[in-house]
C-alpha atoms as a PDB file:
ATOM      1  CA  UNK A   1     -72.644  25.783  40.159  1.00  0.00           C
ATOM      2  CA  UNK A   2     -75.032  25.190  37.047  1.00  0.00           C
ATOM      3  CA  UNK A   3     -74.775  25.870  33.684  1.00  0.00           C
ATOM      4  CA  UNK A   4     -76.945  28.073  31.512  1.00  0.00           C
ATOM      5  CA  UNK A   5     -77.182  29.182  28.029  1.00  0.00           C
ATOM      6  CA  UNK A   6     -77.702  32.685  27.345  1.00  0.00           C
ATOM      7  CA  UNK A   7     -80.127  33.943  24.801  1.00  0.00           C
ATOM      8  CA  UNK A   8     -77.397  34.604  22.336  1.00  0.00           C
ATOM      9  CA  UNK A   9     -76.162  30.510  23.021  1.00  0.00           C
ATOM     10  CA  UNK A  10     -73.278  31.409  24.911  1.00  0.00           C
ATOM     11  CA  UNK A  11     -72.810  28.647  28.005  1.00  0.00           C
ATOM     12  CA  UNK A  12     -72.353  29.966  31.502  1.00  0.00           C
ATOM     13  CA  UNK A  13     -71.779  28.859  34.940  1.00  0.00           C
ATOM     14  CA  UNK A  14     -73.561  30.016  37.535  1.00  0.00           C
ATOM     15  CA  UNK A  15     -73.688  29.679  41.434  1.00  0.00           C
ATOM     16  CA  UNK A  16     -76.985  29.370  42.200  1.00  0.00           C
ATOM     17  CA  UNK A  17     -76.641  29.931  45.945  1.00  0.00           C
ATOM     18  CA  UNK A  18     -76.437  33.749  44.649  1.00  0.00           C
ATOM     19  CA  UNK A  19     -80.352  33.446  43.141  1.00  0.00           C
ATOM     20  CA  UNK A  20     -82.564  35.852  44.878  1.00  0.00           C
ATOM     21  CA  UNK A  21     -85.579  35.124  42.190  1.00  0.00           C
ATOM     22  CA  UNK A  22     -86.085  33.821  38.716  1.00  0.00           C
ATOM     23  CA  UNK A  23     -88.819  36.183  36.721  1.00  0.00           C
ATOM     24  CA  UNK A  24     -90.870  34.267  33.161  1.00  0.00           C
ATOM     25  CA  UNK A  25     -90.685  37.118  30.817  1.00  0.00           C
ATOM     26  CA  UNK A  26     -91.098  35.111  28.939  1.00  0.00           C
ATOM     27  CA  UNK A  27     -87.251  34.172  29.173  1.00  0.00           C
ATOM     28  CA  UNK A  28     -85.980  33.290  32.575  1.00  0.00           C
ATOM     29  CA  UNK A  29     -84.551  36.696  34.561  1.00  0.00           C
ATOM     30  CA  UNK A  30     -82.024  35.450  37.241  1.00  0.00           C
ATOM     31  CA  UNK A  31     -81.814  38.061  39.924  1.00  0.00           C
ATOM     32  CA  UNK A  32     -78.815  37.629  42.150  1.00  0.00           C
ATOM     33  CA  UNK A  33     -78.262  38.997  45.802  1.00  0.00           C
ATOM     34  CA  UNK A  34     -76.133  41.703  44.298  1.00  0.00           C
ATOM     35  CA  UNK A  35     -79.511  42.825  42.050  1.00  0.00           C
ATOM     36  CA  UNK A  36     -77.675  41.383  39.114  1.00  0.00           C
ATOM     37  CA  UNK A  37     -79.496  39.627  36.635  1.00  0.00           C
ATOM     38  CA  UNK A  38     -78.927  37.115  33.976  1.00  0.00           C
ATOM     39  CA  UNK A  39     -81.769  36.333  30.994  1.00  0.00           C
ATOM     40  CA  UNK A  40     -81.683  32.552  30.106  1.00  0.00           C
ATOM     41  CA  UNK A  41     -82.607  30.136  27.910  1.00  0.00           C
ATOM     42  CA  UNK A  42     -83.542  27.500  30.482  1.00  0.00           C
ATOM     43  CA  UNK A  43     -87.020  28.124  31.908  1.00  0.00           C
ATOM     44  CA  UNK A  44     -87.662  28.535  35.665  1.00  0.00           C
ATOM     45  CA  UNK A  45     -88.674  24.802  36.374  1.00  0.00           C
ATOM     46  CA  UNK A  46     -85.374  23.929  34.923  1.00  0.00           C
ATOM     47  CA  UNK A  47     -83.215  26.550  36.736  1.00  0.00           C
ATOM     48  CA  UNK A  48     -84.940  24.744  39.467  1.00  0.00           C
ATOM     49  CA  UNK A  49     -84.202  21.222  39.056  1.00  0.00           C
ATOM     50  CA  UNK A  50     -80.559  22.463  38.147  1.00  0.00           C
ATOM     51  CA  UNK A  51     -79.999  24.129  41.563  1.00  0.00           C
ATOM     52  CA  UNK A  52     -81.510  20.843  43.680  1.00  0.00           C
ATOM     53  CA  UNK A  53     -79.571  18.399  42.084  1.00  0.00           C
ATOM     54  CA  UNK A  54     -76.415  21.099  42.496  1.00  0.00           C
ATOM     55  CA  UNK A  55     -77.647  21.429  46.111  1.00  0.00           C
ATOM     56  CA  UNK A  56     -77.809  17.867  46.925  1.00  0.00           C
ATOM     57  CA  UNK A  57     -74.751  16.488  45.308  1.00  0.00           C
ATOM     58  CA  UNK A  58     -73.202  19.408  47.586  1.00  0.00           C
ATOM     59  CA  UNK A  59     -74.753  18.728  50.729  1.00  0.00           C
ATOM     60  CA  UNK A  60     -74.650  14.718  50.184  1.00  0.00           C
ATOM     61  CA  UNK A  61     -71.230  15.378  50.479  1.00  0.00           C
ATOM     62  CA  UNK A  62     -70.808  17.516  53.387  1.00  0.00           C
ATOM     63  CA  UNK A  63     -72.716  14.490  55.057  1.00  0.00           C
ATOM     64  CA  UNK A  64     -70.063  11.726  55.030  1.00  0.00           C
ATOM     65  CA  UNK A  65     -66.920  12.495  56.664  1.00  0.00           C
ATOM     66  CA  UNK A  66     -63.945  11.206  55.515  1.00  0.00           C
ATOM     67  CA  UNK A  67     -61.291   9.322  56.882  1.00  0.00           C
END
């Protein structure tokens, strides 16, 4: 999950497994699996780095099993 800011400031959380495609419009357009679509504050690059380090922290911890 990351979290967003909508145009009008309100913060969101967002799973950003569900990102099909983020359109520069010249806000960000999220467009989800479902063809739902969020506009954003944060710009694509961003959205980007957001979802890796989501991804990683995620999958870092699917790595080490525990005992």
């Amino acid at each position: 999950m990351i979290k967003l800011t909508k145009l009008n400031g309100e913060k969101f959380v967002l799973n950003c497994e569900q990102i099909v495609a983020i359109e520069c419009i010249p806000e960000s357009k999220i467009i989800l699996h479902n063809l739902s679509f969020y506009i954003v504050r944060e710009t694509p690059d961003e959205i980007i780095q957001k979802s890796v380090e989501y991804l990683m922290l995620t999958h870092s911890l699917n790595i080490h099993p525990k005992v």
